[in-house]
C-alpha atoms as a PDB file:
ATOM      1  CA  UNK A   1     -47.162  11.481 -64.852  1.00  0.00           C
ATOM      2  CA  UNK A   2     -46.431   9.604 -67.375  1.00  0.00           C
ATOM      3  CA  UNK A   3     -44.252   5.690 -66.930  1.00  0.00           C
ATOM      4  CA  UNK A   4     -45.092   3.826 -70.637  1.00  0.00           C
ATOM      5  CA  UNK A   5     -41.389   5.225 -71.720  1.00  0.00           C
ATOM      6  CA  UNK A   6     -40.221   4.009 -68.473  1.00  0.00           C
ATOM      7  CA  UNK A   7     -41.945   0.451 -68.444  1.00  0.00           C
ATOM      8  CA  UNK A   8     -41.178  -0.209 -71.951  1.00  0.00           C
ATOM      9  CA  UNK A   9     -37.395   0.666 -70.742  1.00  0.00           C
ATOM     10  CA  UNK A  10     -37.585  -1.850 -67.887  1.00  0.00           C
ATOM     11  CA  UNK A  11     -39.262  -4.326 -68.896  1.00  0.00           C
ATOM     12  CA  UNK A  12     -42.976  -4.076 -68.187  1.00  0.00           C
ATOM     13  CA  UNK A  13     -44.444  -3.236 -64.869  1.00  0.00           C
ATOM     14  CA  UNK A  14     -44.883  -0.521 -62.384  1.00  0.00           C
ATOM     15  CA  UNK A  15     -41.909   1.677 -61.850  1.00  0.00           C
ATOM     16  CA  UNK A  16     -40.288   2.027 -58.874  1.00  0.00           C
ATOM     17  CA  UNK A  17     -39.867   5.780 -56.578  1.00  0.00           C
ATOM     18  CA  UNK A  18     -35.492   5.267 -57.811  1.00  0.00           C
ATOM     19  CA  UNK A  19     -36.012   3.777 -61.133  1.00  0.00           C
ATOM     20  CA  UNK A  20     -38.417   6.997 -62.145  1.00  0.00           C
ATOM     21  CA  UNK A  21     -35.434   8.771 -60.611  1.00  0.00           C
ATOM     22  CA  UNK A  22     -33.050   7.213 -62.346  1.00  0.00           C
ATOM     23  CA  UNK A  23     -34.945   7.506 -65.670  1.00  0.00           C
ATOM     24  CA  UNK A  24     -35.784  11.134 -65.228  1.00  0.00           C
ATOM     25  CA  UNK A  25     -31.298  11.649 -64.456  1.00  0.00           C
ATOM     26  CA  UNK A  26     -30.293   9.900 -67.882  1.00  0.00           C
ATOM     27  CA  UNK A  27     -32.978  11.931 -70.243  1.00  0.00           C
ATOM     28  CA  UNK A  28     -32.335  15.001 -68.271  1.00  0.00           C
ATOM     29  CA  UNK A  29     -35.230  15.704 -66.537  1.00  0.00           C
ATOM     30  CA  UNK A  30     -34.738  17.718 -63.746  1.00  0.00           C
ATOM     31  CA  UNK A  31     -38.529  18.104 -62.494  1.00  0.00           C
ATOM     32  CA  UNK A  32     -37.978  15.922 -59.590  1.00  0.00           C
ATOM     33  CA  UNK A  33     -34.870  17.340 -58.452  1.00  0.00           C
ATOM     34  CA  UNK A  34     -34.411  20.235 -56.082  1.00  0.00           C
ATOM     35  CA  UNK A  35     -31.759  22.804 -57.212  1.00  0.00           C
ATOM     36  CA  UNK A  36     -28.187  23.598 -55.670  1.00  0.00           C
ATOM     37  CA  UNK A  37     -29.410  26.964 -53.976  1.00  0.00           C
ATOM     38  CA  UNK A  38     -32.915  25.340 -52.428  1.00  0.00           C
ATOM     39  CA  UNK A  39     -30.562  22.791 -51.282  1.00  0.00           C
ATOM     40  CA  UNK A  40     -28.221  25.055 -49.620  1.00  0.00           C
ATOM     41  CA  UNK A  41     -31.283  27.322 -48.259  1.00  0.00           C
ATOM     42  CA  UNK A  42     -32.594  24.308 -46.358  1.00  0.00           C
ATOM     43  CA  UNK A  43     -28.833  23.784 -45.417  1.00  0.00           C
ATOM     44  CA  UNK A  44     -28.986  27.229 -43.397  1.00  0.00           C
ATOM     45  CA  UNK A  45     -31.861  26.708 -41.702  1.00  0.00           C
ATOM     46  CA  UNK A  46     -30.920  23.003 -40.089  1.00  0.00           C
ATOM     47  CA  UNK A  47     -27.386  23.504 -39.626  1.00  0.00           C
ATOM     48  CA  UNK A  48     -27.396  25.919 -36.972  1.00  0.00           C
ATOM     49  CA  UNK A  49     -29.846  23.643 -35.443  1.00  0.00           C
ATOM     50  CA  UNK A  50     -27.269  20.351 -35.757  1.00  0.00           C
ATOM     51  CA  UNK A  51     -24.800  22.611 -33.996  1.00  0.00           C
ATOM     52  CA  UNK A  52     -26.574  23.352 -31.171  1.00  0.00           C
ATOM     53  CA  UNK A  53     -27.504  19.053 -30.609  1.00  0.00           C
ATOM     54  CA  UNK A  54     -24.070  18.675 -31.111  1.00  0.00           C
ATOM     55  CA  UNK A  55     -22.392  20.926 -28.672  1.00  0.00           C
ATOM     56  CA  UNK A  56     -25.116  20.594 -25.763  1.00  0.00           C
ATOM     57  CA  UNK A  57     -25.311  17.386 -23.795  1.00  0.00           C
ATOM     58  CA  UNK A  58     -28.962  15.491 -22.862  1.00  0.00           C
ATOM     59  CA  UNK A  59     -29.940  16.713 -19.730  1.00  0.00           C
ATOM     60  CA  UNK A  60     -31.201  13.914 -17.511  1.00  0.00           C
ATOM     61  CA  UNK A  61     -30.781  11.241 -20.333  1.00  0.00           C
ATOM     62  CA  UNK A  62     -29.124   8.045 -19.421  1.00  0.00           C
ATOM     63  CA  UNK A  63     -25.878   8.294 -21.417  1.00  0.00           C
ATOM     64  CA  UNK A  64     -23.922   5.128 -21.638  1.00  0.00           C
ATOM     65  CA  UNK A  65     -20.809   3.360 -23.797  1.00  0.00           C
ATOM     66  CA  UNK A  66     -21.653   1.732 -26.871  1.00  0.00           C
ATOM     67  CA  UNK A  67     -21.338  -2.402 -26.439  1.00  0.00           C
ATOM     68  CA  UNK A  68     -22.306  -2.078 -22.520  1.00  0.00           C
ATOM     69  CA  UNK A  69     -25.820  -3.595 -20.948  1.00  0.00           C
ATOM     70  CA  UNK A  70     -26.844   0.618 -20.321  1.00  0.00           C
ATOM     71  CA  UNK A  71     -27.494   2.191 -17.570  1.00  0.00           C
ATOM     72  CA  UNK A  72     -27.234   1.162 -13.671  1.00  0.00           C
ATOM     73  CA  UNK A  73     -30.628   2.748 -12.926  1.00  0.00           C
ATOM     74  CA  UNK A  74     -32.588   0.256 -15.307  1.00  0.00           C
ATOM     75  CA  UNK A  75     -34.147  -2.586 -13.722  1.00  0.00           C
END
């Protein structure tokens, strides 16, 4: 990889993981980027998964309200 056209951009220095990003977005290169359908393939797999979190409660985990001290059973 190469950062002297990045450095020389920003000022000297190392480049950071968002400003190589960044750089990469305004020259248009996508190399780093994944595209729309890889997105949406790893989309498919995980959502289903989400679902089933969402609609199935813990079992045997000590549930309480948000802004309370928790559970009675702690000690």
């Amino acid at each position: 990889m190469r950062f002297a056209g990045i450095q020389t951009i920003l000022g000297g220095g190392a480049a950071t993981g968002y400003e190589r990003l960044l750089h990469d977005c305004m020259i248009g290169d996508a190399t780093l980027f994944q595209r729309a359908d890889m997105v949406e393939a790893g989309w498919s797999v995980v959502t289903p998964i989400l679902d089933v979190w969402k609609a199935l409660r813990p079992r045997n985990f000590p549930n309480y309200p948000a802004g309370t001290l928790g559970t009675q059973r702690g000690g």
